[in-house]
C-alpha atoms as a PDB file:
ATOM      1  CA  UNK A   1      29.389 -40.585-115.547  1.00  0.00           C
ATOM      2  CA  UNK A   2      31.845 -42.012-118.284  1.00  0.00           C
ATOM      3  CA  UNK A   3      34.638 -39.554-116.948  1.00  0.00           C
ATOM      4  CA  UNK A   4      35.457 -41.358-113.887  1.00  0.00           C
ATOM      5  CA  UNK A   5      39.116 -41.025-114.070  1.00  0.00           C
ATOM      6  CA  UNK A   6      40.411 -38.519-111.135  1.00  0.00           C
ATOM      7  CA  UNK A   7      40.798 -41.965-109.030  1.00  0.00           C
ATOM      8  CA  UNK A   8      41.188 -45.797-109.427  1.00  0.00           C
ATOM      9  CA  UNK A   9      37.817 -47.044-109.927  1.00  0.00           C
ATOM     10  CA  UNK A  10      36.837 -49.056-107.390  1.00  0.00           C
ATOM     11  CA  UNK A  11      34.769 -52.459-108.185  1.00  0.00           C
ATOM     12  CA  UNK A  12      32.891 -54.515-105.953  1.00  0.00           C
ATOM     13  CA  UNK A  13      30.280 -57.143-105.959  1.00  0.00           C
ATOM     14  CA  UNK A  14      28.052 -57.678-102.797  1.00  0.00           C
ATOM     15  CA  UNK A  15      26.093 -61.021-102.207  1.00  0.00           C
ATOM     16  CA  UNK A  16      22.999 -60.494-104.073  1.00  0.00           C
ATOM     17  CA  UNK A  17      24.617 -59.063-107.443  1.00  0.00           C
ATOM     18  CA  UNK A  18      24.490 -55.059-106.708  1.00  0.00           C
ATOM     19  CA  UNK A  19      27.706 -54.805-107.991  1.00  0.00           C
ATOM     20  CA  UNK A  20      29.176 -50.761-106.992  1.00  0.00           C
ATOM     21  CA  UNK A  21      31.304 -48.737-108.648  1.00  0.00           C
ATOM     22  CA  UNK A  22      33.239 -46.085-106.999  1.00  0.00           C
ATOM     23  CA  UNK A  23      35.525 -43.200-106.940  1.00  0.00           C
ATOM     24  CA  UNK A  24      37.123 -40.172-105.345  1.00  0.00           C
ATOM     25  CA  UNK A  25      36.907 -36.995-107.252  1.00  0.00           C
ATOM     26  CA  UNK A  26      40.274 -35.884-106.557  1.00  0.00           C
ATOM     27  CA  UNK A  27      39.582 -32.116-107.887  1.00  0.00           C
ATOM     28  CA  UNK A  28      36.502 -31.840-105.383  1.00  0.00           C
ATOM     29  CA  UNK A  29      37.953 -33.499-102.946  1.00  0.00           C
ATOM     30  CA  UNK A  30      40.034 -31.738 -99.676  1.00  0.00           C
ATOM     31  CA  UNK A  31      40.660 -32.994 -96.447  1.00  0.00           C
ATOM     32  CA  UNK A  32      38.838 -33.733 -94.628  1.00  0.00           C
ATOM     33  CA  UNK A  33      35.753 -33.833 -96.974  1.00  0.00           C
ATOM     34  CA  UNK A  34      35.791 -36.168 -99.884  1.00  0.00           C
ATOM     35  CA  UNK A  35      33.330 -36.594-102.874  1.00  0.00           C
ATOM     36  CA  UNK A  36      32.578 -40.029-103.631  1.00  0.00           C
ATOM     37  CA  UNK A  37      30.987 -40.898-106.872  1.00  0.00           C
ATOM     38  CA  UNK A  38      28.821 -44.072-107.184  1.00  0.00           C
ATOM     39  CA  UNK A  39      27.369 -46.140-110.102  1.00  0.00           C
ATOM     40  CA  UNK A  40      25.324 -49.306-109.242  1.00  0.00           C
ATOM     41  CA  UNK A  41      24.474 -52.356-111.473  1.00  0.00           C
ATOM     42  CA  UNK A  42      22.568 -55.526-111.035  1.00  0.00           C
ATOM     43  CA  UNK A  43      23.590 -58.435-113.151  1.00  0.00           C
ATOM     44  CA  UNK A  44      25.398 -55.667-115.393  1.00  0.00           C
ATOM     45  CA  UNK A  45      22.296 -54.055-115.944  1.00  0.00           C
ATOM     46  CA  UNK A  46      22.905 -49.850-114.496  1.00  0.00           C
ATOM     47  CA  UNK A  47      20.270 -48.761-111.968  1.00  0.00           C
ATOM     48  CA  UNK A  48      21.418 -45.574-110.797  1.00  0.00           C
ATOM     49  CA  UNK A  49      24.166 -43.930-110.040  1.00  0.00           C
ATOM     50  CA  UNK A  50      25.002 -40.627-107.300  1.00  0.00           C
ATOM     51  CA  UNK A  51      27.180 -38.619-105.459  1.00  0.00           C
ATOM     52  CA  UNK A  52      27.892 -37.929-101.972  1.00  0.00           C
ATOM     53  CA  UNK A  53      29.956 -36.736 -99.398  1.00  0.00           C
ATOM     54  CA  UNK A  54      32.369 -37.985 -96.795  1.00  0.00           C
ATOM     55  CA  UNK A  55      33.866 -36.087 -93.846  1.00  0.00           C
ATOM     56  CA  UNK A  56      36.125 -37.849 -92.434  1.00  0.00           C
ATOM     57  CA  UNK A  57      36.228 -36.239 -88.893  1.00  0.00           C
ATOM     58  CA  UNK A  58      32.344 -36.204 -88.671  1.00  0.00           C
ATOM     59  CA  UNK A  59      30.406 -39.374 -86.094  1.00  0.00           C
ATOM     60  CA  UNK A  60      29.050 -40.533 -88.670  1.00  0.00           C
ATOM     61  CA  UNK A  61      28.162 -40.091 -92.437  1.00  0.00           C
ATOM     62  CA  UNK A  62      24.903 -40.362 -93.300  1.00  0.00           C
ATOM     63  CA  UNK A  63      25.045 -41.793 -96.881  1.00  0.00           C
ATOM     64  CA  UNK A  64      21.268 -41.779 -98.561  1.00  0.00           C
ATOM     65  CA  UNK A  65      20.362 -43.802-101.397  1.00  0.00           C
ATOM     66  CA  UNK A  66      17.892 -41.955-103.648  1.00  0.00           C
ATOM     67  CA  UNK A  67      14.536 -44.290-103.432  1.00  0.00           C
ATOM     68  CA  UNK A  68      14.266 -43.853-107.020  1.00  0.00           C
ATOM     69  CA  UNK A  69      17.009 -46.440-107.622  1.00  0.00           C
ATOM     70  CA  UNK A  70      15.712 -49.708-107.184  1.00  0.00           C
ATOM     71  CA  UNK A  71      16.080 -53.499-108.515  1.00  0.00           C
ATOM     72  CA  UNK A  72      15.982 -54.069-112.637  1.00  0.00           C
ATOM     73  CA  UNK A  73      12.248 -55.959-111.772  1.00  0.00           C
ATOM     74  CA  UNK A  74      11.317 -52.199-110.174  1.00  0.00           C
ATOM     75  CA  UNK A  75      11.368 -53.474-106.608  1.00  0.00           C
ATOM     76  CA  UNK A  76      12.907 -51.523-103.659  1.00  0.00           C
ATOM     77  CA  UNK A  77      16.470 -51.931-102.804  1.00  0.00           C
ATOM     78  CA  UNK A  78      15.992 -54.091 -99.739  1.00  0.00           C
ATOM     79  CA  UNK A  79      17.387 -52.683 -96.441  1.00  0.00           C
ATOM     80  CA  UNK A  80      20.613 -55.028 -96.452  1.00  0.00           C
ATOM     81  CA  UNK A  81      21.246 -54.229-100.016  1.00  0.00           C
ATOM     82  CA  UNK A  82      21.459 -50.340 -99.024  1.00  0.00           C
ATOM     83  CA  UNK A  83      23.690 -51.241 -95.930  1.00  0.00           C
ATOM     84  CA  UNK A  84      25.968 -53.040 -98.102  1.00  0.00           C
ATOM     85  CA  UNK A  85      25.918 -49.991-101.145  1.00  0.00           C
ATOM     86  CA  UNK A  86      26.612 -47.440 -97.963  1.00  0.00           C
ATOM     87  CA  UNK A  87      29.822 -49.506 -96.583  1.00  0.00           C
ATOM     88  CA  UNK A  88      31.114 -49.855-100.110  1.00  0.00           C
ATOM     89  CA  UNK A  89      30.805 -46.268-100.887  1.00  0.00           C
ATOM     90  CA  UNK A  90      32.435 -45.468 -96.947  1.00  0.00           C
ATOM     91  CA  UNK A  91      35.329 -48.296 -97.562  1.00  0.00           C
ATOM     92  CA  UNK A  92      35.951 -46.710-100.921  1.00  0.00           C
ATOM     93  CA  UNK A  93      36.984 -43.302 -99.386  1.00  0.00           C
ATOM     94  CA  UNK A  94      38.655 -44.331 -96.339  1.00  0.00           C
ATOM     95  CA  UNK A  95      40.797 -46.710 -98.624  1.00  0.00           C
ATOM     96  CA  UNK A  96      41.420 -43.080-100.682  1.00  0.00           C
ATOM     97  CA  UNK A  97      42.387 -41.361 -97.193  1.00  0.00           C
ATOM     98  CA  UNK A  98      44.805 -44.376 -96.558  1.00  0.00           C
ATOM     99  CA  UNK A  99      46.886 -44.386 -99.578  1.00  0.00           C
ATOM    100  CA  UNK A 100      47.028 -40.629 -99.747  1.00  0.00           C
ATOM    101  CA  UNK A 101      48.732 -40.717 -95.864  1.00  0.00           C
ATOM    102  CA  UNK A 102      51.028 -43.292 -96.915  1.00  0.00           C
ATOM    103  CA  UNK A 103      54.469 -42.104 -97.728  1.00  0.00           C
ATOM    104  CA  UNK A 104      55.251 -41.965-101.249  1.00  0.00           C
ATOM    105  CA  UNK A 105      58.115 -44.557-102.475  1.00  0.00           C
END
């Protein structure tokens, strides 16, 4: 995933140092369904990395975590870790939706 340039990268760093990179593929992307791109690290250390898909009209988006990614000492994610991965990936396409309604200066 070293091409990550159709959007800003997106860089965050929740509590218990999962930090989550994120971005928008712009070319896949079309209102109102958006392709979100994820790469996870802990301590700096990758340990996995996805894809997924946000609609933006649908009740709810139902972001899965592939079990296979866990903690660099091979433990599960735990449940508040994934919670936190899921709302970073979410923020990072609403934010997308945002600036793209805002008029352009």
């Amino acid at each position: 995933m070293n091409s990550m340039k159709n959007h800003r990268l997106d860089q965050r760093v929740n509590p218990d140092s999962i930090e989550v990179k994120t971005e928008v593929d712009r070319k896949l992307s079309l209102d109102p369904s958006y392709i979100v791109r994820y790469q996870l690290f802990e301590d700096g250390s990758f340990i996995g990395d996805g894809v997924v898909q946000y609609h933006r009209e649908a009740s709810h988006n139902d972001i899965a975590i592939p079990g296979w990614i866990k903690k660099t000492d091979g433990s599960p994610l735990p449940e508040e870790i994934l919670k936190n991965i899921k709302r970073e990936i979410a923020q990072a396409a609403i934010q997308y939706i945002n600036q793209r309604r805002q008029p352009e200066k």
